[in-house]
Protein backbone atom coordinates (compact mmCIF):
# COMPACT_ATOMS: atom_id res chain seq x y z
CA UNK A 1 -11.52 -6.98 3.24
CA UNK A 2 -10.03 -8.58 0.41
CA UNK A 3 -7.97 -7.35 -1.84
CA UNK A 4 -9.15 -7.18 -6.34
CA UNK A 5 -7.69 -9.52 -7.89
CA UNK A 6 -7.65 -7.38 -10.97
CA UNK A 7 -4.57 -5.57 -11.23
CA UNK A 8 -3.14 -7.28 -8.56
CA UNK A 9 0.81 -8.30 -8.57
CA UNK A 10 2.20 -10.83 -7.19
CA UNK A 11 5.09 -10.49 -4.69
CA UNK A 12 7.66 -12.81 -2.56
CA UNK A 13 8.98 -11.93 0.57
CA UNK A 14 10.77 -13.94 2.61
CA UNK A 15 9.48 -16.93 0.40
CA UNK A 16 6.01 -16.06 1.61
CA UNK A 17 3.54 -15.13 -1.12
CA UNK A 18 1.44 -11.82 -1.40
CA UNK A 19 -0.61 -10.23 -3.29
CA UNK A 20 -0.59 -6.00 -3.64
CA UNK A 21 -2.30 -3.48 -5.36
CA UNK A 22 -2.20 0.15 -5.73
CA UNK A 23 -5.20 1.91 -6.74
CA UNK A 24 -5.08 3.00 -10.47
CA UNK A 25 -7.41 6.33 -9.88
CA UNK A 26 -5.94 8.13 -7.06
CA UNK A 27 -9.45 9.16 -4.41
CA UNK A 28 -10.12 12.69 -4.74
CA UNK A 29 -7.89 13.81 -1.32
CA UNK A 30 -4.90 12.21 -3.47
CA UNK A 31 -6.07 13.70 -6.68
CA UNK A 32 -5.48 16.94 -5.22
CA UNK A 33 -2.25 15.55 -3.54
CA UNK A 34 -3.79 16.52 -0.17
CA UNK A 35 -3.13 13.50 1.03
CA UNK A 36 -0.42 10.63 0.31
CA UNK A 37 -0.66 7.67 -1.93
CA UNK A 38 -1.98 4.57 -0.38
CA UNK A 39 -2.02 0.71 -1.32
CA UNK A 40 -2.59 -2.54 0.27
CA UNK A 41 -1.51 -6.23 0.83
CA UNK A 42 -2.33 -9.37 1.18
CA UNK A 43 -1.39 -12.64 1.99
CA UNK A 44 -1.83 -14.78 -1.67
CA UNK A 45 -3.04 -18.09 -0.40
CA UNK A 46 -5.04 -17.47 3.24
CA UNK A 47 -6.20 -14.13 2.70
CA UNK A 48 -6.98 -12.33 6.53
CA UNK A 49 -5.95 -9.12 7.88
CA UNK A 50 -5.41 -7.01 5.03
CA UNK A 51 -2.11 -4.32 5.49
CA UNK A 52 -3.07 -1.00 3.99
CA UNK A 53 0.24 1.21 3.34
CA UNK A 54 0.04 5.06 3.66
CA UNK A 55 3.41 6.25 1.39
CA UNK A 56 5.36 9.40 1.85
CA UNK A 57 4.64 10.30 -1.70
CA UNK A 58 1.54 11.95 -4.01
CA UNK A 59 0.11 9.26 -6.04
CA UNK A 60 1.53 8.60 -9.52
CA UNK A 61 -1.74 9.82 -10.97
CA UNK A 62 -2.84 13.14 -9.17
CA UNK A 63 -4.69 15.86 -10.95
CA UNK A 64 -2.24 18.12 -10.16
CA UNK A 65 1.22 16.93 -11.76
CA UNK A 66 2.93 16.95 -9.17
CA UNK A 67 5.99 14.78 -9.46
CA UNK A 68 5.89 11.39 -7.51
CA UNK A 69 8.09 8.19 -7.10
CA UNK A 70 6.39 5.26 -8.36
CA UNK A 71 5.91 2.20 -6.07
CA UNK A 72 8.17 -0.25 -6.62
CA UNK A 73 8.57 -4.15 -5.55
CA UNK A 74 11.48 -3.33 -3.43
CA UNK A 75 9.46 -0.59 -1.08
CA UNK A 76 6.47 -3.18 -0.82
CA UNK A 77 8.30 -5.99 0.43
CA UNK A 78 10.55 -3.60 3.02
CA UNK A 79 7.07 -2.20 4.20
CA UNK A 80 5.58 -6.21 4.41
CA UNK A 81 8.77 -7.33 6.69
CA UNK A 82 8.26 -3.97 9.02
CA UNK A 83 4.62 -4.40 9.17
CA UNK A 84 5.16 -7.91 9.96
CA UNK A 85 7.68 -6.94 13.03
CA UNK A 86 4.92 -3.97 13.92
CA UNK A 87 2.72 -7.00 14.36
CA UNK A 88 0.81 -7.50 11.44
CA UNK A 89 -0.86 -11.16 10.81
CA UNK A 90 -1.48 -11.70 7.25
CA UNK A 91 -3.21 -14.86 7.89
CA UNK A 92 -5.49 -14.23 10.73
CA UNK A 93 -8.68 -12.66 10.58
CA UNK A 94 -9.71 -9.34 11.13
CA UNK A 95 -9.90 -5.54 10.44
CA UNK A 96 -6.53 -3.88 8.08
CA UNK A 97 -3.40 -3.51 9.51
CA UNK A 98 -2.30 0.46 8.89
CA UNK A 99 1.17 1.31 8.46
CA UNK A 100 1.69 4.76 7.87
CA UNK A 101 4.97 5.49 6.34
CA UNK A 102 3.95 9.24 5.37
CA UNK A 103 6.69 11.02 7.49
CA UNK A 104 7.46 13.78 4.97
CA UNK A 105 4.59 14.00 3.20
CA UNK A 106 3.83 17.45 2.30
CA UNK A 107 0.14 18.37 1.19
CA UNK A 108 -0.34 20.90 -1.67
CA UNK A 109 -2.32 23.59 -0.81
């Protein structure tokens, strides 16, 4: 699975270069802020394994207004160096890599 380049930013970590991407519509579950804001990485020159982020937060453009963080450089490249000690291989083929940071996550209802 490889990531859009479109609205893609670029990111360096560890003087490794990625690519991420959050979506800009949030899927219906995160419209509703029933379920947390997701987005995904990649490695920017040998795209493989693609590492899919679940946040502890609603996404930035629910349907609902409920107040979230936006996702900034600085929690991407702290979630690429735990993901990469969790055992993720950006450059090796395969299905994504999840790593669900969404302790604390709270779903409206």
């Amino acid at each position: 699975m490889a990531l859009v380049r479109k609205g893609s930013r670029r990111i360096v970590v560890d003087g490794t270069v990625y690519r991420w991407r959050l979506r800009g519509r949030p899927t219906y579950f995160q419209g509703l802020t029933w379920s947390p804001c997701t987005y995904a990485v990649e490695h920017a020159h040998t795209p493989g394994m693609t590492l899919v982020v679940t946040t502890d937060q609603p996404h930035p453009s629910n349907w609902i207004g409920r107040e979230a963080e936006p996702v900034l450089p600085s929690s991407v490249a702290s979630a690429v160096r735990l993901a990469l000690s969790k055992g993720w291989t950006p450059t090796a083929p395969g299905s994504a890599f999840h790593f669900d940071q969404s302790a604390g996550f709270t779903p409206f209802h």
